[in-house]
C-alpha atoms as a PDB file:
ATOM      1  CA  UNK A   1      84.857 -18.701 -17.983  1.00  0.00           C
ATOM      2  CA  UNK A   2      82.091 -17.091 -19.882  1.00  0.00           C
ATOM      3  CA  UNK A   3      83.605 -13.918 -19.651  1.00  0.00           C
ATOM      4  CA  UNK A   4      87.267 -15.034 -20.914  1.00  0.00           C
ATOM      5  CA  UNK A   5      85.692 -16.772 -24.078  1.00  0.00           C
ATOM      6  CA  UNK A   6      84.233 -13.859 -25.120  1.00  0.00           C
ATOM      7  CA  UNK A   7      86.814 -11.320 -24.915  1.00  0.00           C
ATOM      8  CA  UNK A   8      88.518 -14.020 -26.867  1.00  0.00           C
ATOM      9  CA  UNK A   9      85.972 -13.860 -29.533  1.00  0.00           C
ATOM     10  CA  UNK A  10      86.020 -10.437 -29.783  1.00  0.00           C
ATOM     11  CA  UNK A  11      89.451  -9.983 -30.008  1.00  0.00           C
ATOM     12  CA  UNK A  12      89.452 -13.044 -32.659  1.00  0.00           C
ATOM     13  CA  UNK A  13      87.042 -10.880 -34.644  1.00  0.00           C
ATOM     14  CA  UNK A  14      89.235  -7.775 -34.640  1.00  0.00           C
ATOM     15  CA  UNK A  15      91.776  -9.221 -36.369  1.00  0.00           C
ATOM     16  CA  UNK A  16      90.111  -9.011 -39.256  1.00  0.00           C
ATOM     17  CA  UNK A  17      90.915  -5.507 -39.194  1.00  0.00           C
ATOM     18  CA  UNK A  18      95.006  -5.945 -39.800  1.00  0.00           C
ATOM     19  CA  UNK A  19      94.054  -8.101 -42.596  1.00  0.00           C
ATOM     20  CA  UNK A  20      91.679  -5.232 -44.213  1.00  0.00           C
ATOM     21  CA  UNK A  21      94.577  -2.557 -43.945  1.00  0.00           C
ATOM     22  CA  UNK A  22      97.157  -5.674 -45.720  1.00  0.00           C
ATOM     23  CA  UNK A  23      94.240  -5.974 -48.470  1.00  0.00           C
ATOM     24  CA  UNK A  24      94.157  -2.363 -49.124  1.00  0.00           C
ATOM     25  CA  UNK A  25      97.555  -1.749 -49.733  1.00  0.00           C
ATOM     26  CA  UNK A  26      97.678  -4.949 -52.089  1.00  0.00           C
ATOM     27  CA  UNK A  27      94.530  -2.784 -54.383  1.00  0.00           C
ATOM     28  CA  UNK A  28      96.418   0.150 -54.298  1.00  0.00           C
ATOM     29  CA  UNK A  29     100.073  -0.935 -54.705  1.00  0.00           C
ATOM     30  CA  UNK A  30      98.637  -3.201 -57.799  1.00  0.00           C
ATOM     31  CA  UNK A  31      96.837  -0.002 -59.432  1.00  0.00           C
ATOM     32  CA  UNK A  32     100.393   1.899 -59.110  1.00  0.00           C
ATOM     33  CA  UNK A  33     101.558  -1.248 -60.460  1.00  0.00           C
ATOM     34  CA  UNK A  34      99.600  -1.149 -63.545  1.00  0.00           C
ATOM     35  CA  UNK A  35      99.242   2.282 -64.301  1.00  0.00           C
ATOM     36  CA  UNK A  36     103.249   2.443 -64.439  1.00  0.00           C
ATOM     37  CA  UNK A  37     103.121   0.055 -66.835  1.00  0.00           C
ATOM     38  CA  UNK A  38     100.019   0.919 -68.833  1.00  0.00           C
ATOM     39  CA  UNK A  39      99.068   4.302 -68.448  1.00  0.00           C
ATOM     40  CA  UNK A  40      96.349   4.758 -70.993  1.00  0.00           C
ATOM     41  CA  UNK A  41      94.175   2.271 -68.657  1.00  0.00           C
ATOM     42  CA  UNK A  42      94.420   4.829 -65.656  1.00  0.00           C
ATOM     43  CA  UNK A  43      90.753   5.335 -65.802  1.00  0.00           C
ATOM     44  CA  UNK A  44      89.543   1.825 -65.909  1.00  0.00           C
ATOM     45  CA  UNK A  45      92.546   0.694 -63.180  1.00  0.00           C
ATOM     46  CA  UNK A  46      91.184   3.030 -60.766  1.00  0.00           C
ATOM     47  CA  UNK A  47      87.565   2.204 -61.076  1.00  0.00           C
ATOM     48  CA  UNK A  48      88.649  -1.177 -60.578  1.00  0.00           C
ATOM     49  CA  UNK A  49      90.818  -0.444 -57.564  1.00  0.00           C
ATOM     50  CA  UNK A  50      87.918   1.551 -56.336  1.00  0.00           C
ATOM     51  CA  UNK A  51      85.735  -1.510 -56.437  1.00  0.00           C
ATOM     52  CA  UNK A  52      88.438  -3.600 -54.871  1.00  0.00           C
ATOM     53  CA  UNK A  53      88.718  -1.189 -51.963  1.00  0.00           C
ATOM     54  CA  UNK A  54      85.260  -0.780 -51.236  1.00  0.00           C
ATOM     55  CA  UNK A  55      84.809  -4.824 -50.594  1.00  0.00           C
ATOM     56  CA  UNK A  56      87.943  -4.846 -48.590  1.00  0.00           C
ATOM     57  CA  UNK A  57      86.826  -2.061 -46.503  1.00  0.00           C
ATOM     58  CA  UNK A  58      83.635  -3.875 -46.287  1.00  0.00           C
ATOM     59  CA  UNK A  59      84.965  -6.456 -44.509  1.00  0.00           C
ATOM     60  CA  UNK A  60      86.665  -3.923 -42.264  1.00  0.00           C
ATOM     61  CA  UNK A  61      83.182  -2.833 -41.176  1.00  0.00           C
ATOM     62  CA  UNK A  62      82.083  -5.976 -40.545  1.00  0.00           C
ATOM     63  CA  UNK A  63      84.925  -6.481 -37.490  1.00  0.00           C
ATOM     64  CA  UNK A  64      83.891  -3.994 -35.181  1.00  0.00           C
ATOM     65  CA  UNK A  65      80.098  -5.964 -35.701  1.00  0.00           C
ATOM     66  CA  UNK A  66      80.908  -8.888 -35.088  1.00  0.00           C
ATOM     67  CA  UNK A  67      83.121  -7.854 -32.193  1.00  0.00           C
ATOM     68  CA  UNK A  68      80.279  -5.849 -30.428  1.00  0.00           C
ATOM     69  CA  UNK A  69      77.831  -8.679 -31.145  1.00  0.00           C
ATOM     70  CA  UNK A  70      80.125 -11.010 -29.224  1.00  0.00           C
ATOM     71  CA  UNK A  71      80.884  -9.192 -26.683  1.00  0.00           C
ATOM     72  CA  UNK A  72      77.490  -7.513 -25.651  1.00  0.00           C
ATOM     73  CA  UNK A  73      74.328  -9.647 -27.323  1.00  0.00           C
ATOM     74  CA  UNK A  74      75.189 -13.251 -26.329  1.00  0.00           C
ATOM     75  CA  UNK A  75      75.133 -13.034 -22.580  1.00  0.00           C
END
């Protein structure tokens, strides 16, 4: 039963991925967004989208952690 809960848990945490790739297109389709409609911003947007991707994809890193630590550490 052990065994079941945790391949549970880890597959739990690995959704987080799907919802990393959904976040990244919303940064990226918003910077095409806003460059169409102010293009003397283009700079600043994509710093800002950047930034935005860089936490998203942090929390895409965190997925496969959490995964292995539920899967292999508690025993």
């Amino acid at each position: 039963m052990l065994e079941g809960a945790k391949s549970m848990g880890a597959g739990a945490a690995t959704i987080a991925s799907a919802g990393a790739a959904v976040g990244i297109g919303n940064v990226f389709s918003s910077l095409i967004h806003s460059v169409a409609r102010n293009p003397s911003l283009a700079k600043q947007s994509f710093g800002y989208a950047i930034l935005g991707f860089a936490l998203t994809e942090a929390i895409a890193s965190f997925a496969p952690m959490m995964a292995f630590l539920i899967s292999s550490v508690f025993r």
